[in-house]
Protein backbone atom coordinates (compact mmCIF):
# COMPACT_ATOMS: atom_id res chain seq x y z
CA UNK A 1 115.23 125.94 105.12
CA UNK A 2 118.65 123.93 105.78
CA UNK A 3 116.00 120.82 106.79
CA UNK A 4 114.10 121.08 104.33
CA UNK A 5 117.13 120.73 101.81
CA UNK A 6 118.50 118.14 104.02
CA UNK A 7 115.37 116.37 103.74
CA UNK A 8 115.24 116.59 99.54
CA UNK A 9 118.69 115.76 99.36
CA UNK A 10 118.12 112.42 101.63
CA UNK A 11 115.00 111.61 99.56
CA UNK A 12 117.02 111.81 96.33
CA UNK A 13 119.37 109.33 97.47
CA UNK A 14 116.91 107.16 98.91
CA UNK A 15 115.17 107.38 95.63
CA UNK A 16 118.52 106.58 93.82
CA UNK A 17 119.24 103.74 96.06
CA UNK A 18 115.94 101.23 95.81
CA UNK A 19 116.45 97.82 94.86
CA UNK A 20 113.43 98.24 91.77
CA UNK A 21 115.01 96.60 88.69
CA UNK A 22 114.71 98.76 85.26
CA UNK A 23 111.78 97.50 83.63
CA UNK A 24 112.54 95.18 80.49
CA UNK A 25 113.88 96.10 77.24
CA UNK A 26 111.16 96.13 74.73
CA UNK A 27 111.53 92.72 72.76
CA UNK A 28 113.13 93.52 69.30
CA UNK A 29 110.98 93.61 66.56
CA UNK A 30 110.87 90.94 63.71
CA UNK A 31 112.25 91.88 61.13
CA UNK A 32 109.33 90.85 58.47
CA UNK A 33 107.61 93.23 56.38
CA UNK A 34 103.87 93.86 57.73
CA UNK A 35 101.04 91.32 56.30
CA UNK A 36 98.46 94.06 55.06
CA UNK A 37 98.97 94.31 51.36
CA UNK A 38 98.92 90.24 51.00
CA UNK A 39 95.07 89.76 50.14
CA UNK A 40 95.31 92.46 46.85
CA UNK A 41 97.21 91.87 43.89
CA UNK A 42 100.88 93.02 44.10
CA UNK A 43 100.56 97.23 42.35
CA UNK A 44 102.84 96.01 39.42
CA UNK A 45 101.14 92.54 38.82
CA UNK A 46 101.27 91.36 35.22
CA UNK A 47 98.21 88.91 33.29
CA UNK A 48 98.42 85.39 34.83
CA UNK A 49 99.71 82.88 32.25
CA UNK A 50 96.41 81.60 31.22
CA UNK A 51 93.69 79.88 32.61
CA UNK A 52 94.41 77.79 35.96
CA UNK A 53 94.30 74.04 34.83
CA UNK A 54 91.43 72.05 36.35
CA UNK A 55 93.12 70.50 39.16
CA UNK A 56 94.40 73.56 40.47
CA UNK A 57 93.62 73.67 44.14
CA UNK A 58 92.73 76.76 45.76
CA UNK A 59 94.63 77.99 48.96
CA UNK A 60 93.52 76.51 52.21
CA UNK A 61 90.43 78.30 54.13
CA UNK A 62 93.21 79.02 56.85
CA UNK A 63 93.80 81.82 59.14
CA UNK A 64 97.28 82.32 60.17
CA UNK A 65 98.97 85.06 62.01
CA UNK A 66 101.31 87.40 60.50
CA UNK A 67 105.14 87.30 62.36
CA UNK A 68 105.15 90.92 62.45
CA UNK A 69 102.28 92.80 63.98
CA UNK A 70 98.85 91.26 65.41
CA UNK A 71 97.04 91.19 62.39
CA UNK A 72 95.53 88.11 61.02
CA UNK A 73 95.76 86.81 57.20
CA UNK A 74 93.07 84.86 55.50
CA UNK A 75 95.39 82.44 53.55
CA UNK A 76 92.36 81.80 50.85
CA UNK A 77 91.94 85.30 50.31
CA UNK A 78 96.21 86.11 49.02
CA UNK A 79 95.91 86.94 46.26
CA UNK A 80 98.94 86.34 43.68
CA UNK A 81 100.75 86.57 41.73
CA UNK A 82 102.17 85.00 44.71
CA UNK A 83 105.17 82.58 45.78
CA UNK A 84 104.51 81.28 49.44
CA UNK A 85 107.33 79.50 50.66
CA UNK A 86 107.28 77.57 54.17
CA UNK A 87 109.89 76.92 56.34
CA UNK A 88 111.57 76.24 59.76
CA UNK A 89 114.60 77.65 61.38
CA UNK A 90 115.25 73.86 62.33
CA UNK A 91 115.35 72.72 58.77
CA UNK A 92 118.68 72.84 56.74
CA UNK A 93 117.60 72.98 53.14
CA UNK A 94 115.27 75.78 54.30
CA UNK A 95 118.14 78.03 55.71
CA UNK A 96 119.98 77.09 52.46
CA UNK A 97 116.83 78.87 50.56
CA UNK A 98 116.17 81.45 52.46
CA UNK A 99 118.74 84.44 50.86
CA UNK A 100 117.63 83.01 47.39
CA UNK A 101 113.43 84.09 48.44
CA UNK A 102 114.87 87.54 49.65
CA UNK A 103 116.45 88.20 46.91
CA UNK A 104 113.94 87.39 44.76
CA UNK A 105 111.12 89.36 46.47
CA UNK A 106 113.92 92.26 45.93
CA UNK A 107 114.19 91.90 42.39
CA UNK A 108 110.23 91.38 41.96
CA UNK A 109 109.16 93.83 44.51
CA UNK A 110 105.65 94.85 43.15
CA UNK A 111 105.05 92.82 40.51
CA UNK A 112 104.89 89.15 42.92
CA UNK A 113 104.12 89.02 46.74
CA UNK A 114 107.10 86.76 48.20
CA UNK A 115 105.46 85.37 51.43
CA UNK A 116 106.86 82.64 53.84
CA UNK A 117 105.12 80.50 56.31
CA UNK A 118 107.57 79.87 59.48
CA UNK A 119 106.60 76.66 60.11
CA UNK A 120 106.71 74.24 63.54
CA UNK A 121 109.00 76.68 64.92
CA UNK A 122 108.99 79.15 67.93
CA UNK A 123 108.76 83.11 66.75
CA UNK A 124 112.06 83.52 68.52
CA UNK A 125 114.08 80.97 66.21
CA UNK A 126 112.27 81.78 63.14
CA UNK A 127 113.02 85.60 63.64
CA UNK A 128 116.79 85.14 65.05
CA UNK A 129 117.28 83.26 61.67
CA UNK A 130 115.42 85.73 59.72
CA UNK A 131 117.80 88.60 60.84
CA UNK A 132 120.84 86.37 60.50
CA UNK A 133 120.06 86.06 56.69
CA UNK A 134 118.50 89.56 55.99
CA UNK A 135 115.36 87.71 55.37
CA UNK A 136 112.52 91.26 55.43
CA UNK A 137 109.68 90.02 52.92
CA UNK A 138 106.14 89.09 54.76
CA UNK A 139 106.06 86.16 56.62
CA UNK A 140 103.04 84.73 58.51
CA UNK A 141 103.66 82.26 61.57
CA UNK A 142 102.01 78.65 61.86
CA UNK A 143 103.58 76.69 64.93
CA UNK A 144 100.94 73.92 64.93
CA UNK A 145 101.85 73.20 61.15
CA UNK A 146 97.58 73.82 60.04
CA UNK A 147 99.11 74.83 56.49
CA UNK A 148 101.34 72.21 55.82
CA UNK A 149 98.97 69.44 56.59
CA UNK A 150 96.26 70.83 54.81
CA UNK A 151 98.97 70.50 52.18
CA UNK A 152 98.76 66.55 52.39
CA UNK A 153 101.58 66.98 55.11
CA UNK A 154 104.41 66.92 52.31
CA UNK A 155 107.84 67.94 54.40
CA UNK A 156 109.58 71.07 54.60
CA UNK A 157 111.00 72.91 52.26
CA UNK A 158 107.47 73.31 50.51
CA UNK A 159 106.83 76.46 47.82
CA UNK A 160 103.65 77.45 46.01
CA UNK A 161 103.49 79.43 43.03
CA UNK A 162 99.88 80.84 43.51
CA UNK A 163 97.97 82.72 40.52
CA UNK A 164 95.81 86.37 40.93
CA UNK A 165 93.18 83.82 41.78
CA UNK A 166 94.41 82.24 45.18
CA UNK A 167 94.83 79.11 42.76
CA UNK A 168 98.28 76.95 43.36
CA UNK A 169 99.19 76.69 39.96
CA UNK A 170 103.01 75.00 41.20
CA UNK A 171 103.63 72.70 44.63
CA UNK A 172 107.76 72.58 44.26
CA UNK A 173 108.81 70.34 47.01
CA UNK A 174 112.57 68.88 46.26
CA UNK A 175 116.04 70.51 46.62
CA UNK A 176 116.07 73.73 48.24
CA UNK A 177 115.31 76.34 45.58
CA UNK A 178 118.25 78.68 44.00
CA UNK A 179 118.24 81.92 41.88
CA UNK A 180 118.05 80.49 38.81
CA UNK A 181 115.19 77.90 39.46
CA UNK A 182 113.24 80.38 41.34
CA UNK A 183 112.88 82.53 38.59
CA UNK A 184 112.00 79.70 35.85
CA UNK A 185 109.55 78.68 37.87
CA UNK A 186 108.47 82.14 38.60
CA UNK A 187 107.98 82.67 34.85
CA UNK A 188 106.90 78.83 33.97
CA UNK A 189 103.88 78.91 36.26
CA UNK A 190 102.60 82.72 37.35
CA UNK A 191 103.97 84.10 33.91
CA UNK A 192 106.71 86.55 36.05
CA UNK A 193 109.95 87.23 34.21
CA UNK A 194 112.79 89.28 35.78
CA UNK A 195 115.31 91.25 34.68
């Protein structure tokens, strides 16, 4: 009996005492909302502002992966009313931006889908910065930049106002976007007013 004990006790330590690393932490999630709802008009969406003009493009025939998850969107098939915004982590007026999109898609939750494109980026910068700012709408992932050259390859910061019909009714690509210019575009071009 006593060597039998002696023997559990000396396995125990043994046990206790092996040089076997803990297995790695589980990499943190991003912090993006998941991608599913993207492709369906947002629940609260009001009537587009009219008929899309004639040159209004449609979105590119694109797939792109969503940050958040494994699931893939079909970027022609968002439906809006939509703002898609891409960025970088690397780019400045981007960052600047950034809290101005969140707070948006908080104020419109339901009635727009706020969506960004991390753009020519690694998913480790893009979703260090996105947790810095509190940045939690949907965001899809292109690292080879597909999106923005099938965009004519304008630079970054680049937003699209995109009607119920996956139609870019808006390209904004100038100073990084505020509040207040945001939401006059919101309402100029996809007919979207906040309170």
């Amino acid at each position: 009996m006593k060597r039998a004990a002696f023997f559990l006790v000396a396995t125990l330590l043994v046990a206790g005492c092996t040089d076997d690393p803990e297995p790695p932490p589980e990499p943190a999630p991003a912090p993006f909302a998941d991608c599913a709802a993207l492709t369906a008009p947002p629940a609260q969406a009001t009537a587009s502002p009219g008929p899309a003009p004639a040159a209004a493009a449609a979105l590119p025939d694109i797939a792109l992966p969503c940050f958040t998850g494994d699931a893939t969107v079909q970027v022609s098939a968002i439906r809006g009313p939509a703002i898609v915004n891409l960025w970088g982590s690397w780019c400045a007026p981007c960052r600047e931006e950034l809290p101005a999109f969140q707070r948006f898609a908080d104020r419109a939750a339901g009635k727009v889908h706020v969506i960004g494109i991390d753009t020519h980026d690694t998913r480790e910068a893009g979703g260090s910065l996105a947790e810095d700012l509190g940045v939690t709408y949907p965001n899809l992932y292109d690292r080879s930049e597909r999106f923005r050259i099938k965009l004519s390859g304008r630079p970054l910061p680049l937003t699209l106002f995109v009607d119920q019909q996956g139609k870019i009714r808006h390209l904004y690509n100038e100073a990084a976007l505020d509040d207040a210019t945001l939401a006059t575009l919101a309402a100029r071009h996809l007919g979207v007013t906040l309170p």
